[in-house]
Protein backbone atom coordinates (compact mmCIF):
# COMPACT_ATOMS: atom_id res chain seq x y z
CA UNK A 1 42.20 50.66 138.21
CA UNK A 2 40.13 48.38 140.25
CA UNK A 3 38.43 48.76 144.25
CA UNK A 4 39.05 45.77 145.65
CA UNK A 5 38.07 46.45 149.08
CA UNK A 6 36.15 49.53 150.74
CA UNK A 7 36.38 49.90 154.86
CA UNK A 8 35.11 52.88 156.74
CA UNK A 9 34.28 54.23 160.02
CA UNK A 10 31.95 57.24 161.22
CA UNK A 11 32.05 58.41 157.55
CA UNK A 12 28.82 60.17 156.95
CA UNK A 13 25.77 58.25 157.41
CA UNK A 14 27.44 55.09 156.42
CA UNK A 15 27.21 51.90 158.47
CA UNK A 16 28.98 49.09 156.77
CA UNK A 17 32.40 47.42 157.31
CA UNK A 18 33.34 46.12 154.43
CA UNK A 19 32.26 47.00 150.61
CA UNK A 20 33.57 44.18 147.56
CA UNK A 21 32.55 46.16 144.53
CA UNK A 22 32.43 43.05 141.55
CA UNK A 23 34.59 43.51 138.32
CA UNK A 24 33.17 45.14 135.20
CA UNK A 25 30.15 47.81 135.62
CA UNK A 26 28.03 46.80 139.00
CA UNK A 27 25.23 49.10 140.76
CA UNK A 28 24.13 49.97 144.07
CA UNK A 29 20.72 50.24 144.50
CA UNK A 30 18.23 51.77 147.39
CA UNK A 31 16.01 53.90 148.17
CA UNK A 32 16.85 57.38 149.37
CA UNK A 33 18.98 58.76 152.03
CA UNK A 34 20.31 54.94 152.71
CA UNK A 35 23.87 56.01 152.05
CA UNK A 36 24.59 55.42 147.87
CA UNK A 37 25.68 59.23 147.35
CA UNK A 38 28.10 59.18 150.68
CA UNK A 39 29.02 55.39 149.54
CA UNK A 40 31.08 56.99 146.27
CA UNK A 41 31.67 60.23 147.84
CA UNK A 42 33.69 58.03 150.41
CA UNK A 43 35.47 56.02 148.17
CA UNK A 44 35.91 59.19 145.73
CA UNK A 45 37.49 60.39 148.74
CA UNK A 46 39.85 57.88 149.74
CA UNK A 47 41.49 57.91 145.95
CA UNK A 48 41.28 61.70 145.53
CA UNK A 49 41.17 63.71 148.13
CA UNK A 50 38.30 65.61 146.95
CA UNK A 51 35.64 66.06 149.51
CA UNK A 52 32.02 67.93 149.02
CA UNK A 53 31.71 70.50 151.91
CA UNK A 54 33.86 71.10 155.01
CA UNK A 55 35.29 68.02 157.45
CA UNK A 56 32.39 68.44 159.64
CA UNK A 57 30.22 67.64 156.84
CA UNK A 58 32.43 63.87 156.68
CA UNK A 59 32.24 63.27 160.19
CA UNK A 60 29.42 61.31 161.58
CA UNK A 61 27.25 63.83 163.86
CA UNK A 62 28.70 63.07 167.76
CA UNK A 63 31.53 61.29 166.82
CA UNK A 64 35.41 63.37 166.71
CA UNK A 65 36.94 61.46 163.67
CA UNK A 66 36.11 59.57 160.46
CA UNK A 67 38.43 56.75 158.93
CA UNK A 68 38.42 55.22 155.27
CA UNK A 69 40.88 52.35 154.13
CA UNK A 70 40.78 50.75 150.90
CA UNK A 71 42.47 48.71 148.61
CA UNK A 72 43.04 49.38 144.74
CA UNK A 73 45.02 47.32 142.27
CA UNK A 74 46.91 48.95 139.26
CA UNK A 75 49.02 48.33 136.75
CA UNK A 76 52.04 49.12 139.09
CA UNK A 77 50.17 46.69 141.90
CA UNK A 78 48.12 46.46 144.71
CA UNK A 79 48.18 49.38 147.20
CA UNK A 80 46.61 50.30 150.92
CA UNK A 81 45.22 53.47 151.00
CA UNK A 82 43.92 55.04 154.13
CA UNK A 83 42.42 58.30 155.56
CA UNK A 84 41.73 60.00 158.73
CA UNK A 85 39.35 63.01 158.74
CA UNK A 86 39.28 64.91 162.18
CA UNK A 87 37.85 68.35 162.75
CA UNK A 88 41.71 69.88 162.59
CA UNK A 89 42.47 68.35 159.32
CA UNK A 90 43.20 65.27 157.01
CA UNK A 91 45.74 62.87 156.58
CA UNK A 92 46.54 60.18 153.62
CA UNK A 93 48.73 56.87 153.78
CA UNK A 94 49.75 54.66 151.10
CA UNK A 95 50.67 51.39 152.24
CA UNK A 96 50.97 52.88 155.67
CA UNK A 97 53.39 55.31 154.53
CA UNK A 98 52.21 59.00 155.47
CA UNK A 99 51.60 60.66 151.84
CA UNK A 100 49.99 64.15 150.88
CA UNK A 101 47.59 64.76 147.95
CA UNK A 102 50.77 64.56 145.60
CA UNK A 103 51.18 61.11 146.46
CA UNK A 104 47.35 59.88 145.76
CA UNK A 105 47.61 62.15 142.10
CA UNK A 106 50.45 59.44 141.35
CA UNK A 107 47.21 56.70 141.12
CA UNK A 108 44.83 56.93 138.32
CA UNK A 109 42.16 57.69 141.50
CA UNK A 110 38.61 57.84 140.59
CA UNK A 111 36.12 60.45 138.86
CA UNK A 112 32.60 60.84 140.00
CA UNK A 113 29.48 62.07 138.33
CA UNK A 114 26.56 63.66 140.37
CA UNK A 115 23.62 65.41 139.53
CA UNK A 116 24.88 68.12 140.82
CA UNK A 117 27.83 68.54 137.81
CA UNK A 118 25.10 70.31 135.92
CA UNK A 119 25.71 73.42 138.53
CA UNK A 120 29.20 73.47 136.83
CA UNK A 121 27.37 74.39 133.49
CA UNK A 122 24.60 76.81 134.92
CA UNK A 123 25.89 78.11 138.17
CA UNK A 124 28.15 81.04 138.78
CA UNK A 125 31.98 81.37 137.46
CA UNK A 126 33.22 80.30 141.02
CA UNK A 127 31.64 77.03 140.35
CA UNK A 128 33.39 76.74 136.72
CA UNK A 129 36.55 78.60 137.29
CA UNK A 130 36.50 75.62 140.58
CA UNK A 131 35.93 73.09 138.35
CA UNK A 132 38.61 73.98 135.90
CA UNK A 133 41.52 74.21 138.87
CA UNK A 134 40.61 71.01 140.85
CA UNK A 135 40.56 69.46 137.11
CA UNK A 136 44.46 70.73 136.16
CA UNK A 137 45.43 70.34 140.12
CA UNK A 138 45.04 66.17 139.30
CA UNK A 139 47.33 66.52 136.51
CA UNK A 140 50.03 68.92 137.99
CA UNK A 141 51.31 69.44 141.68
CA UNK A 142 52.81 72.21 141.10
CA UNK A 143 49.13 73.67 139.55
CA UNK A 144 47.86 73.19 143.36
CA UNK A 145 50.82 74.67 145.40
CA UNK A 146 50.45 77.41 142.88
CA UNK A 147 47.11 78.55 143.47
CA UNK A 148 47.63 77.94 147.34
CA UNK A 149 50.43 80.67 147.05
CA UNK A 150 48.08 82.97 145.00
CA UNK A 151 45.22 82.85 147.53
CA UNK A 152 47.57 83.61 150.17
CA UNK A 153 49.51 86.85 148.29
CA UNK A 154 46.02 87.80 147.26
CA UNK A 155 44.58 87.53 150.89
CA UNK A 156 47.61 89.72 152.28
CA UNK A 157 46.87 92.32 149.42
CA UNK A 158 43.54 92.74 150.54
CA UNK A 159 44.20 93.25 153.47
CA UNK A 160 46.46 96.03 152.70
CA UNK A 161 44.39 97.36 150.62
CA UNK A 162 41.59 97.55 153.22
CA UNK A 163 44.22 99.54 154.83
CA UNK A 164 44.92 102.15 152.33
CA UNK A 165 47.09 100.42 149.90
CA UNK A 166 50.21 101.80 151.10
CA UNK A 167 53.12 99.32 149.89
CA UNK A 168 51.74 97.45 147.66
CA UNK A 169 54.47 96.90 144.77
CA UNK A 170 56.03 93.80 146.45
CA UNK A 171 52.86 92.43 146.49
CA UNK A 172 51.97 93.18 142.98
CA UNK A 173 55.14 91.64 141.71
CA UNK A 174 54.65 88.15 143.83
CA UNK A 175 50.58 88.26 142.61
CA UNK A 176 51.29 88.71 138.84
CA UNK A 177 54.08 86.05 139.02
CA UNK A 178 51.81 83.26 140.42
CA UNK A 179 48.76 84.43 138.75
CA UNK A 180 50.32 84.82 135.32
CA UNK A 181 51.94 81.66 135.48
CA UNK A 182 48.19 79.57 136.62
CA UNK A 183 47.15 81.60 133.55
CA UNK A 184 49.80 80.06 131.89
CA UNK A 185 48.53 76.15 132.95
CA UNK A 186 45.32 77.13 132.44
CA UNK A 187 45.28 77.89 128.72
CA UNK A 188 47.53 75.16 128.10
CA UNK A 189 45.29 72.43 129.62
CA UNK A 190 42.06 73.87 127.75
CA UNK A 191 44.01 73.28 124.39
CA UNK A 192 44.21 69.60 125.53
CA UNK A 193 41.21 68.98 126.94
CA UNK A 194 38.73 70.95 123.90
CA UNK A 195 39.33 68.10 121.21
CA UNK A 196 38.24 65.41 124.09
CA UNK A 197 35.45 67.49 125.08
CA UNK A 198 34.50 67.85 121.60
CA UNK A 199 34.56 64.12 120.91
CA UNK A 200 32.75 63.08 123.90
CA UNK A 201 29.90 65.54 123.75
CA UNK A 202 29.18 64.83 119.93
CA UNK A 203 29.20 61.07 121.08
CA UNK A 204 26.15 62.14 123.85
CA UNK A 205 24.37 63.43 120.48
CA UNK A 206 25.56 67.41 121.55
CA UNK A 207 26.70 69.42 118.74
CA UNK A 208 28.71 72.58 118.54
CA UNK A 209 30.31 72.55 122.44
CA UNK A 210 33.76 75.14 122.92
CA UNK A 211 35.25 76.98 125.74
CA UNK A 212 35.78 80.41 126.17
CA UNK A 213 38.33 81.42 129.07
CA UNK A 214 37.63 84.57 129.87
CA UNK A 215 40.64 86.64 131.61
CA UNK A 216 41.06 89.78 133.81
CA UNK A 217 44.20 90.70 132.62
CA UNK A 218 44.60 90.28 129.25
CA UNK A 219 47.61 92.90 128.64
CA UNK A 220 49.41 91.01 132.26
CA UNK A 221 48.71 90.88 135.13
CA UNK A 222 51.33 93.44 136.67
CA UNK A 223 49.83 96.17 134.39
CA UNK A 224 46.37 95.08 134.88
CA UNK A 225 47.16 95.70 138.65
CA UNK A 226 48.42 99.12 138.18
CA UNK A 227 45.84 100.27 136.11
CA UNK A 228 42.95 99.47 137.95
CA UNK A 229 44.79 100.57 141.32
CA UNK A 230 42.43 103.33 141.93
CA UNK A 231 39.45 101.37 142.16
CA UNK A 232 40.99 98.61 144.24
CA UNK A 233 41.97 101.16 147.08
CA UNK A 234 38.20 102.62 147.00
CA UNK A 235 36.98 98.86 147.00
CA UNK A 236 39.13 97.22 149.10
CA UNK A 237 39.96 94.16 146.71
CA UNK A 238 41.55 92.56 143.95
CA UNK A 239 39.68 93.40 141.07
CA UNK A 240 41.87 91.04 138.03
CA UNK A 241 43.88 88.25 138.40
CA UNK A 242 42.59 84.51 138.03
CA UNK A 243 40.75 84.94 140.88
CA UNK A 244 38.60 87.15 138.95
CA UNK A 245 38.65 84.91 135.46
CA UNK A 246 35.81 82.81 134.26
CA UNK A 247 35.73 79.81 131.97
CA UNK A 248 32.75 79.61 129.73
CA UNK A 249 31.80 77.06 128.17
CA UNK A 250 30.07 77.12 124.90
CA UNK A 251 26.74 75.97 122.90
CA UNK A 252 26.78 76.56 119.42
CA UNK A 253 28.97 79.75 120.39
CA UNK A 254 26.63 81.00 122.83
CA UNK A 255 27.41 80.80 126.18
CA UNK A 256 26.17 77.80 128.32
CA UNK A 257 25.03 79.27 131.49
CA UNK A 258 23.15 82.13 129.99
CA UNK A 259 21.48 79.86 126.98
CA UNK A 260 20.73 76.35 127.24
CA UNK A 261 18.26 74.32 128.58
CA UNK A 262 18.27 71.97 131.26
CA UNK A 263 18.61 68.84 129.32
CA UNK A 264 21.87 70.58 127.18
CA UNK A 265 23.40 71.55 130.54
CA UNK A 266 23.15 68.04 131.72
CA UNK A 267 24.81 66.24 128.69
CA UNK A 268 27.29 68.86 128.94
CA UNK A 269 27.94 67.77 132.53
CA UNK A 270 28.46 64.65 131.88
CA UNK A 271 30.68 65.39 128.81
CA UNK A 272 32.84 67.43 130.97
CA UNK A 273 33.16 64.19 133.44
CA UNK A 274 33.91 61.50 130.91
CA UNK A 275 36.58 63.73 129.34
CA UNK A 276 37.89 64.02 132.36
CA UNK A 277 38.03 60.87 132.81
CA UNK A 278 39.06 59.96 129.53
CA UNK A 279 41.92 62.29 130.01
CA UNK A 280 42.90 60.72 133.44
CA UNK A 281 43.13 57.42 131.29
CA UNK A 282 45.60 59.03 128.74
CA UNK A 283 47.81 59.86 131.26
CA UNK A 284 48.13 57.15 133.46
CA UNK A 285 48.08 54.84 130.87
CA UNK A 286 44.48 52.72 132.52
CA UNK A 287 41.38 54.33 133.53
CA UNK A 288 40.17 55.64 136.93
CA UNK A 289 37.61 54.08 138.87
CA UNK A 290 34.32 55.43 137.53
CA UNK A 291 31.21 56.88 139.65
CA UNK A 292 27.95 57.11 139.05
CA UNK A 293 25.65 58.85 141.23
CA UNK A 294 21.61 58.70 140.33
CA UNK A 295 23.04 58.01 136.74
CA UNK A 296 19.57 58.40 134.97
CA UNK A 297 18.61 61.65 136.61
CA UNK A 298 17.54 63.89 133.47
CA UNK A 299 19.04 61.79 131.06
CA UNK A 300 17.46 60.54 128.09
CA UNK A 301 17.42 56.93 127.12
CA UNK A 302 19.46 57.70 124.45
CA UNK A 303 22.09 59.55 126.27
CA UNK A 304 21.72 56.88 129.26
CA UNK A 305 23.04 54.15 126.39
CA UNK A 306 25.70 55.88 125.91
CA UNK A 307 27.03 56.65 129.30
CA UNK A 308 26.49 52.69 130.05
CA UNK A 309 28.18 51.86 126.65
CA UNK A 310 31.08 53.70 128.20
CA UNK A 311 31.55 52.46 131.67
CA UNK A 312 30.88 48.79 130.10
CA UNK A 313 33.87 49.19 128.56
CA UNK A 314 35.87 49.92 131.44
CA UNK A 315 37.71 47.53 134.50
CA UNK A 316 35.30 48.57 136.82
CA UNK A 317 32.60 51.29 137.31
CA UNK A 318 29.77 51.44 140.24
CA UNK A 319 26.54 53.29 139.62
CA UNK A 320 24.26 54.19 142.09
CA UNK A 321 20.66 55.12 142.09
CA UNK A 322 16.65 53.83 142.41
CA UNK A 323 16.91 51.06 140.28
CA UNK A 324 19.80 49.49 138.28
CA UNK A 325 20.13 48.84 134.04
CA UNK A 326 19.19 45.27 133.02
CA UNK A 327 21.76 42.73 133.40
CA UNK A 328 24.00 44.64 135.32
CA UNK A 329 25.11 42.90 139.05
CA UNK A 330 23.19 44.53 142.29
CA UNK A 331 24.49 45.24 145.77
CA UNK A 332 21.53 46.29 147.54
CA UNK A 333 21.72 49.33 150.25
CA UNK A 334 19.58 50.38 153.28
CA UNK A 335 20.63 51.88 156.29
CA UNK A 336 24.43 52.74 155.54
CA UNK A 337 24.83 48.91 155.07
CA UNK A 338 26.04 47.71 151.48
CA UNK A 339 24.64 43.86 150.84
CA UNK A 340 26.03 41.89 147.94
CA UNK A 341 25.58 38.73 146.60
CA UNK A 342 28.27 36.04 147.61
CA UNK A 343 29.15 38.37 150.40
């Protein structure tokens, strides 16, 4: 899939009009705080729906909305996507047809690496068990409605339990039939997406990388719920349940977060996005746009080859950062403004 053109309006910090990424791999360079990171987090926006922090965080500081419009050419065509962003909500057209999130996971979209990926590794299991279920909810509807139906049986049970607890079997019953069943997706998925993993990590010179998903309710959910009802009337909570789970992931069988170094956690980062990505490719049958944010941050040059090997290969990719690779075309940014060559 290809950007052919990028519009916004009160997005961020940004200040341009118009954005004409080039074919092939092409960079934005600047220096900081011009606008690169909220340049792809835009665009990664407009194909996704993915957004980093609340809609106030989109909206440009005074202003009551933010708009993004651009258009992407596929295999199936050329289509118009557009976005609103207000401080009540968001809303998504394709070819000025209103559409939901379902209707932009029907595009191969875009994936974008940041720095901040290596949190995924190292942070806590909220960021992993996160990454894991916006991962399978690009692949599968149904994964998303899912967990939307799961937070809001497990919110109600709380709250009943923070009353006393009195009633709760008809909750049980509707929390252990989602929650079993996103249990279900998610152990499928990680049986697809190991051997890429694998492959992609040994091919950043890592060795030895697994997964681990650790559950809650290993017996089921339903009698996971009952045994441990005790302690969820004293605490007030939901104690198991995939709310609860956490997905480790693996060096040389130890686990990630607790053991490696810096440097391992970022080339498992970026393994994690280019299998991703590589997976996105499988199933739409043509790659995603790829996004590069500060793509030499703690990166060897070795594993910096690589990663440029890889997005040479592809339609299109846009890095951003301080400085761009050697023969690779440069839009230059400063002040929210994108300037390329030729216009």
């Amino acid at each position: 899939m290809r950007l052919l053109l990028f519009r916004q309006r009160n997005f961020r910090n940004l200040a341009l009009t118009a954005y004409r990424p080039p074919e092939g791999l092409s960079a934005v360079v600047g220096g900081n705080a011009q606008g690169k990171t909220n340049l792809l987090r835009g665009i990664h926006l407009l194909l996704t729906g993915e957004m980093e922090g609340g809609l106030q965080d989109q909206i440009r500081f005074g202003e009551g909305e933010a708009w993004l419009w651009g258009e992407v050419e596929t295999a199936l065509g050329v289509f118009r996507l557009e976005a609103t962003l207000t401080l009540e909500g968001r809303t998504f057209r394709i070819n000025e047809k209103p559409t939901g999130l379902k209707g932009l996971l029907e595009l191969p979209g875009s994936v974008l690496l940041s720095p901040e990926d290596v949190e995924v590794v190292l942070g806590s299991r909220e960021a992993r068990r996160g990454f894991l279920d916006r991962l399978i909810a690009r692949f599968s509807a149904r994964y998303g409605g899912l967990l939307s139906a799961y937070e809001k049986v497990l919110r109600q049970r709380n709250a009943l339990l923070r009353q006393g607890g009195n009633g709760l079997s008809a909750w049980d019953q509707a929390l252990a039939r989602y929650g079993e069943e996103i249990m279900a997706y998610r152990r499928r998925f990680l049986a697809r997406f190991l051997p890429i993993l694998e492959e992609v990590h040994a091919a950043l010179g890592g060795k030895g990388v697994g997964v681990d998903l650790e559950e809650t309710a290993g017996q089921g959910l339903l009698e996971a719920l009952k045994a441990t009802a005790k302690e969820e009337r004293e605490r007030g909570q939901t104690l198991v349940g995939p709310h609860r789970d956490d997905l480790l992931f693996l060096l040389a069988g130890r686990p990630a977060h607790r053991f490696a170094s810096r440097g391992e956690a970022k080339t498992l980062a970026l393994a994690l996005r280019l299998a991703e990505h590589r997976l996105l490719w499988q199933h739409h049958e043509e790659p995603p746009l790829l996004l590069l944010d500060e793509w030499s941050e703690e990166l060897d040059e070795a594993r910096q080859k690589a990663l440029l090997a890889y997005a040479r290969g592809l339609p299109q990719a846009i890095l951003a950062g301080l400085s761009a690779p050697e023969g690779v075309p440069v839009c230059w940014m400063e002040g929210g403004v994108v300037l390329c060559p030729g216009g």
